[in-house]
N, C-alpha and C. Protein backbone atom coordinates (compact mmCIF):
# COMPACT_ATOMS: atom_id res chain seq x y z
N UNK A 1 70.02 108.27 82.25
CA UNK A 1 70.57 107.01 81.81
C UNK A 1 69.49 105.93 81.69
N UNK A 2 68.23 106.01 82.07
CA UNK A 2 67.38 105.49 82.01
C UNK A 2 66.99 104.59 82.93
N UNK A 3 68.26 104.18 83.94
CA UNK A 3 67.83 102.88 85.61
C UNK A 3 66.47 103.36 86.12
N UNK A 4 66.29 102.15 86.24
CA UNK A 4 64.54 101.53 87.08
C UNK A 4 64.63 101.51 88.74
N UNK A 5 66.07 100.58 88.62
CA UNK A 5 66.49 100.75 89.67
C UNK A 5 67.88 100.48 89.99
N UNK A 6 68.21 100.40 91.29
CA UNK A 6 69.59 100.71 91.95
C UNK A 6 70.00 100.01 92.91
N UNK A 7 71.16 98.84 93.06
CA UNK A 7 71.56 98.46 94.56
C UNK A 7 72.93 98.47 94.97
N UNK A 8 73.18 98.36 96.40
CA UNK A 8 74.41 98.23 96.41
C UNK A 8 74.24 97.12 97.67
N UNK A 9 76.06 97.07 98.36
CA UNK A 9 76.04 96.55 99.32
C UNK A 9 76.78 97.14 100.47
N UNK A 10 76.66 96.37 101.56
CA UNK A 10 77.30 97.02 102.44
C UNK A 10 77.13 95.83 103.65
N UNK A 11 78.53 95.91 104.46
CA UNK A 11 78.97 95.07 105.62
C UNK A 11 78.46 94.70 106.46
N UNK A 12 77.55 93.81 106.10
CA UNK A 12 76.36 93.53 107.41
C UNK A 12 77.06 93.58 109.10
N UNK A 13 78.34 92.99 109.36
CA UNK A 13 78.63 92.91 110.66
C UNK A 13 79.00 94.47 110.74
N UNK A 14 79.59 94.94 110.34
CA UNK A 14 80.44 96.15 110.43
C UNK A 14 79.69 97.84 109.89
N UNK A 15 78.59 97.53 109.59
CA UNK A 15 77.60 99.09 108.73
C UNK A 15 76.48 99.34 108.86
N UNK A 16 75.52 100.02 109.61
CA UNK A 16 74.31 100.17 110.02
C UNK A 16 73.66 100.68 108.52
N UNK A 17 73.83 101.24 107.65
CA UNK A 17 73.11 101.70 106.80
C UNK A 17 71.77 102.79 106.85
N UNK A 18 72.54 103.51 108.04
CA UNK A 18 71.65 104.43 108.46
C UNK A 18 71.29 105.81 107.40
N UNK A 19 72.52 105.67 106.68
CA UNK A 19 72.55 106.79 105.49
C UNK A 19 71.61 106.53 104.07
N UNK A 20 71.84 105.14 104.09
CA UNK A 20 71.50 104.70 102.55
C UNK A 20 69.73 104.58 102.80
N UNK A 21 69.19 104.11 104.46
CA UNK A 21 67.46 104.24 104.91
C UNK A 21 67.37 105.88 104.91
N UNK A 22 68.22 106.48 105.66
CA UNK A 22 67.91 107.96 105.45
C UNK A 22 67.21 108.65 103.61
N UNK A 23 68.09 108.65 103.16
CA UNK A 23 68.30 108.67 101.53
C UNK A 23 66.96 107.99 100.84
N UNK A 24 66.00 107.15 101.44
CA UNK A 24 65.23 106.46 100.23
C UNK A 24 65.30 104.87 100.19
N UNK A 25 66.53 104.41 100.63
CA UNK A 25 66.77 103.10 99.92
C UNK A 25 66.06 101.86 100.92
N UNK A 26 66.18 100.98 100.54
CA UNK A 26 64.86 99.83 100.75
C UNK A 26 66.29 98.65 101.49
N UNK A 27 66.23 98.28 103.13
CA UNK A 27 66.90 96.76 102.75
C UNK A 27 65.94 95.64 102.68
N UNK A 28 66.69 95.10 101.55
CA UNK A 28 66.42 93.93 100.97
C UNK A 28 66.94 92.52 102.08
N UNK A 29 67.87 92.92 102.25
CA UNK A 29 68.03 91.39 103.82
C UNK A 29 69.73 91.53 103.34
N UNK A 30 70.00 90.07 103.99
CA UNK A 30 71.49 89.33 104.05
C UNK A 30 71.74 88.85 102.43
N UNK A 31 72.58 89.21 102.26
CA UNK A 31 72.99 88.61 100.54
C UNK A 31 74.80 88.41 100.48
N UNK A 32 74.94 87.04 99.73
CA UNK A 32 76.17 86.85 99.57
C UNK A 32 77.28 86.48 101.26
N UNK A 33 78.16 86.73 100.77
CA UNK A 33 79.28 86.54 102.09
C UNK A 33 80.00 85.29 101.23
N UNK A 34 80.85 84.63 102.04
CA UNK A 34 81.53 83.11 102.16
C UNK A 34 83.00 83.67 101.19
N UNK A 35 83.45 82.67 100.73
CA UNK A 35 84.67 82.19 100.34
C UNK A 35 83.95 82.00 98.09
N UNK A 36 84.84 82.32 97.03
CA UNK A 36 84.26 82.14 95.92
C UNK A 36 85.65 81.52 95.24
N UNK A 37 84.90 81.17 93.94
CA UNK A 37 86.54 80.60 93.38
C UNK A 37 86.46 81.53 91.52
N UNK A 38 87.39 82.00 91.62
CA UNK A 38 87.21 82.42 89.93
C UNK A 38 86.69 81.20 89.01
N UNK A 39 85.99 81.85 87.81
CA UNK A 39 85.86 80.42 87.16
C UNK A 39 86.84 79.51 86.33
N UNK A 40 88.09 80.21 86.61
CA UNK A 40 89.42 79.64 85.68
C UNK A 40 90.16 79.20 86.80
N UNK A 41 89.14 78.59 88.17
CA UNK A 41 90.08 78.78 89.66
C UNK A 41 91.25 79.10 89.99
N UNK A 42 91.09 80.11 90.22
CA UNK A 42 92.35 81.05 91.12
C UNK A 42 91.31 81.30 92.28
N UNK A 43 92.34 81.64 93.69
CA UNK A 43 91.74 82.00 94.58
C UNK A 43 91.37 83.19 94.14
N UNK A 44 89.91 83.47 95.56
CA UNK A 44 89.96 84.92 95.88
C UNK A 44 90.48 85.60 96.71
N UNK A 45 90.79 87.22 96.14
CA UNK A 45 91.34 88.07 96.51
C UNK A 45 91.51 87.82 98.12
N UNK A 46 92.57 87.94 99.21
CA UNK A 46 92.56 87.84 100.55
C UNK A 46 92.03 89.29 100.90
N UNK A 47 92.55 90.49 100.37
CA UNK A 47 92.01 91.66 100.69
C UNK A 47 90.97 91.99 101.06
N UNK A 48 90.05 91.65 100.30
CA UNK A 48 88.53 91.50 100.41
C UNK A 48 87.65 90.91 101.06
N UNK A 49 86.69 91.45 102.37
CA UNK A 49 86.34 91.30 103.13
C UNK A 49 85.30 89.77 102.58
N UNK A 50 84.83 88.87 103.47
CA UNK A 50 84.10 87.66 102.74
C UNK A 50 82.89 87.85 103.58
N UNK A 51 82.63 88.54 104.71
CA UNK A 51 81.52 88.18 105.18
C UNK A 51 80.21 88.45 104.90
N UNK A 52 78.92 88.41 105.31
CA UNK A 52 77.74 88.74 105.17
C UNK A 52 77.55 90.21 104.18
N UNK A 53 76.59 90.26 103.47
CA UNK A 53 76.50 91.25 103.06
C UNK A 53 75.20 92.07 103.34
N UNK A 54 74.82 93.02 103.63
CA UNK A 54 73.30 93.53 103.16
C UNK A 54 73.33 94.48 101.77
N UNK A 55 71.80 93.83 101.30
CA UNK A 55 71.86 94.57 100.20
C UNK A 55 70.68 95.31 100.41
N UNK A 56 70.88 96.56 99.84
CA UNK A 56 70.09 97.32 99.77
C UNK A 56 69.68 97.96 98.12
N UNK A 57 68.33 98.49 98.14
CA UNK A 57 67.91 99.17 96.97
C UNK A 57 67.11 100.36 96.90
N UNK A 58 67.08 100.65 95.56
CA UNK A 58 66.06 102.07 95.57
C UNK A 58 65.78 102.13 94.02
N UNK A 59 64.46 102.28 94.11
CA UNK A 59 63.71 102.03 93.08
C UNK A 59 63.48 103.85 92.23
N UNK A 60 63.82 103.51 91.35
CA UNK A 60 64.43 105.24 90.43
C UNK A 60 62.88 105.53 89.41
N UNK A 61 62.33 104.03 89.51
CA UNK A 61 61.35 104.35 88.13
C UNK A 61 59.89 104.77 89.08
N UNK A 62 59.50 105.69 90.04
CA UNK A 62 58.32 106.05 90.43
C UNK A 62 58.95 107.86 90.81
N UNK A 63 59.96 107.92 90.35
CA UNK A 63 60.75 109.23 90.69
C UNK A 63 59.50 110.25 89.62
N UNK A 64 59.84 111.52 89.26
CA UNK A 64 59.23 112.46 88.75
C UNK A 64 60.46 113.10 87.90
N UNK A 65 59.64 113.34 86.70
CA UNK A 65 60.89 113.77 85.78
C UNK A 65 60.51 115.29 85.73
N UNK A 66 61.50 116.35 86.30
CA UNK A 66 60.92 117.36 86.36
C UNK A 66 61.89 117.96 85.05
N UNK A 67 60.92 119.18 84.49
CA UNK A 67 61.55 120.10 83.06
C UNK A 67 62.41 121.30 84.13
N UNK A 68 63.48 120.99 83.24
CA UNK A 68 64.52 122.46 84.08
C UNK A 68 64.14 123.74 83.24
N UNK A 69 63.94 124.34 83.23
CA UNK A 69 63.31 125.82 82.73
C UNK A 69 64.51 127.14 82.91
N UNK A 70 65.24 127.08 81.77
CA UNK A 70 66.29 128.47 82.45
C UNK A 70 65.53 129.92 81.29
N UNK A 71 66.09 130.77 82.69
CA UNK A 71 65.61 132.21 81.93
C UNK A 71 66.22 132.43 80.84
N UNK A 72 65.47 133.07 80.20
CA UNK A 72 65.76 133.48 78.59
C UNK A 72 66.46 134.95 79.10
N UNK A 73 67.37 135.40 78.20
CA UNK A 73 68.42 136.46 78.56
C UNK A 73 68.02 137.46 77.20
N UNK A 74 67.82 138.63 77.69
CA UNK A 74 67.31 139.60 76.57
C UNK A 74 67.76 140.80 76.14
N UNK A 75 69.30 140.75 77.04
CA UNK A 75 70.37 141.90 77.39
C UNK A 75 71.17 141.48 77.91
N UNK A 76 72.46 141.94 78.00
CA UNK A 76 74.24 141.39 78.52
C UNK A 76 73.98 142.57 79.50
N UNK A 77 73.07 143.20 79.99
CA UNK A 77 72.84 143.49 81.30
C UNK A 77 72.32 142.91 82.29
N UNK A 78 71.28 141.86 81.73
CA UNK A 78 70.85 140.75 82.99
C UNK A 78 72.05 139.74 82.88
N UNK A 79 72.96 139.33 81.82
CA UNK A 79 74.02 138.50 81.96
C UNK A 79 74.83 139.14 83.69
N UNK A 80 74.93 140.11 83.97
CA UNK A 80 75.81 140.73 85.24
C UNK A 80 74.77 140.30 86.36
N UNK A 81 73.89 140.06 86.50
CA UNK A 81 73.07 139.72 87.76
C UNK A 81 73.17 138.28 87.90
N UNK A 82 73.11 137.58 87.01
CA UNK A 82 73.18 136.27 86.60
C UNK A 82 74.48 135.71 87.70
């Protein structure tokens, strides 16, 4: 798809992000949280958690583009091992 790079978020009080540091990904710090207003003001959603956020990232464009290479088939007898 061509991304450089990648972030998401996740619940600063409530989510260690032990999976997403495992995996590669970079935190970036505290981002967002509070209370927002649509821009045609309506409230926001109550469902939706408001607090702190961490954001995290991972950078896709130092990755390695590897060539997938499949065997060439030269008989419907190696198709059965396959």
């Amino acid at each position: 798809m061509g991304y450089r790079r990648i972030q998401t978020y996740i619940l600063a009080d409530e989510e260690t992000g032990i999976s997403l540091k495992a995996s590669g990904w970079l935190c970036e710090g505290i981002a967002g949280g509070g209370q927002w207003k649509h821009t045609d003001g309506k409230e926001r959603r109550s469902d939706q958690p408001t607090s702190k956020k961490m954001r995290w990232a991972k950078d896709l464009s130092s990755r390695k583009i590897m060539d997938i290479v499949l065997p060439v088939v030269q008989n419907t007898k190696q198709l059965e091992l396959i």
